[in-house]
C-alpha atoms as a PDB file:
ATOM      1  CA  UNK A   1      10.520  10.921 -82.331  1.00  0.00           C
ATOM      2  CA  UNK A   2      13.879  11.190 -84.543  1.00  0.00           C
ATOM      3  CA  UNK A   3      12.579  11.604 -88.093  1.00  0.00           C
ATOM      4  CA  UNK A   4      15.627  12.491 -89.714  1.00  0.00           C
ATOM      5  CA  UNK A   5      16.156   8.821 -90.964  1.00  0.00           C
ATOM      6  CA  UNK A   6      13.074   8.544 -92.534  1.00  0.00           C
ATOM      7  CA  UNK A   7      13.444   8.927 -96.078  1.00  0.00           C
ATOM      8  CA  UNK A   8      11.828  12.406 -98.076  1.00  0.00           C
ATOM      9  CA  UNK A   9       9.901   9.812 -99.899  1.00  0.00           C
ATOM     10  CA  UNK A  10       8.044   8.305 -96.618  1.00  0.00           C
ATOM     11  CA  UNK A  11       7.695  11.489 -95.454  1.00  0.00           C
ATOM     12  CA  UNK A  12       5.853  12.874 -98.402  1.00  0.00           C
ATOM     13  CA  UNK A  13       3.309   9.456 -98.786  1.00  0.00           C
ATOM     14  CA  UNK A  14       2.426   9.967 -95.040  1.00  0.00           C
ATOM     15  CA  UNK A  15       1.660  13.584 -95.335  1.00  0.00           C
ATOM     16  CA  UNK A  16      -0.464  12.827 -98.884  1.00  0.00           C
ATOM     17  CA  UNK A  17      -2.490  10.182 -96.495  1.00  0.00           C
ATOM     18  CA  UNK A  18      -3.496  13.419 -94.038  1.00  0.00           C
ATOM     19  CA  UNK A  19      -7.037  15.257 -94.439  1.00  0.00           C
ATOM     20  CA  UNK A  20      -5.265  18.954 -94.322  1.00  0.00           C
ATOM     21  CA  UNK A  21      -2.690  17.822 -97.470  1.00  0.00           C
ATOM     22  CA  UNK A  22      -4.020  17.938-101.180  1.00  0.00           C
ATOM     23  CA  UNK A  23      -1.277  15.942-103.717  1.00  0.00           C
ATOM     24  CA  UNK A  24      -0.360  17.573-107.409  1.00  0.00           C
ATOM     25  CA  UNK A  25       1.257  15.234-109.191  1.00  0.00           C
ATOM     26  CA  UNK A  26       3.549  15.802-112.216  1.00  0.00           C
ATOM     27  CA  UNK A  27       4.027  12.925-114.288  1.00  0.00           C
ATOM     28  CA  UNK A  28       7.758  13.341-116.242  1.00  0.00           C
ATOM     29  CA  UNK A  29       8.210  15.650-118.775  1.00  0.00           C
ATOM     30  CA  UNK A  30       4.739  17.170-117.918  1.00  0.00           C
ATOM     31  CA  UNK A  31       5.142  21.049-117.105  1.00  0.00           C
ATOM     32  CA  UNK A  32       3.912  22.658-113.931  1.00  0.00           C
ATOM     33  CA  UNK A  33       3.930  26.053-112.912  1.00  0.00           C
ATOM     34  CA  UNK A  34       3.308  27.208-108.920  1.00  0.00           C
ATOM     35  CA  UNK A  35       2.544  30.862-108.559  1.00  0.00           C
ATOM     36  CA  UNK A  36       2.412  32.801-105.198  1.00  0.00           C
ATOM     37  CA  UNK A  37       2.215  36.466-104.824  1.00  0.00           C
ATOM     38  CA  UNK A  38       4.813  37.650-107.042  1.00  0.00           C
ATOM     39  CA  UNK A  39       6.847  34.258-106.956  1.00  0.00           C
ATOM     40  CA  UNK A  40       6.705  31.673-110.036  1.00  0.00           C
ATOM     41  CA  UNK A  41       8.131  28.575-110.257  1.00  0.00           C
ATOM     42  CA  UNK A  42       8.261  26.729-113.710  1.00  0.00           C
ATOM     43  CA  UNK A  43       9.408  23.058-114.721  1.00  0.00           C
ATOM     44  CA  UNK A  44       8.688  20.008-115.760  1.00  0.00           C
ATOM     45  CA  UNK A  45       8.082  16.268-113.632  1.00  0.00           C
ATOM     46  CA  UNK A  46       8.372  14.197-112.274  1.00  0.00           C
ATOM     47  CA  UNK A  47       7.487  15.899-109.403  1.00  0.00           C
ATOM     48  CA  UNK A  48       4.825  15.766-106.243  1.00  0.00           C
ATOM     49  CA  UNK A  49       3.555  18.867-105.075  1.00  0.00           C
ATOM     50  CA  UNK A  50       1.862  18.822-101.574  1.00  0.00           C
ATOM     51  CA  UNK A  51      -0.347  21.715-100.517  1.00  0.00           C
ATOM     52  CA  UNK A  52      -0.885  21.554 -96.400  1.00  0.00           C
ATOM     53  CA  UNK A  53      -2.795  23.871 -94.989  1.00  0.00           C
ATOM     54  CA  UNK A  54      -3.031  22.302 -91.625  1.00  0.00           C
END
């Protein structure tokens, strides 16, 4: 199966439908901030954050 026509958009509401995927979802100009280990990320939406543990 060729996926790399399928847009990033597709991709991401198919993996949101999956029972290992939780959705985060930024609505614009709200901030978010994603911390791991010693990594942090900081911005502001729109954005959708997936966490897959699967």
């Amino acid at each position: 199966m060729d996926l790399s026509k399928v847009s990033t958009r597709e991709l991401a509401e198919e993996l949101a439908k999956r029972e290992a995927v939780e959705q985060f979802i930024a609505e614009p100009y709200q901030a978010y901030k994603i911390t791991v280990g010693e990594n942090e990320t900081e911005d502001t939406g729109p954005a959708v954050i997936l966490r897959i543990w699967d």
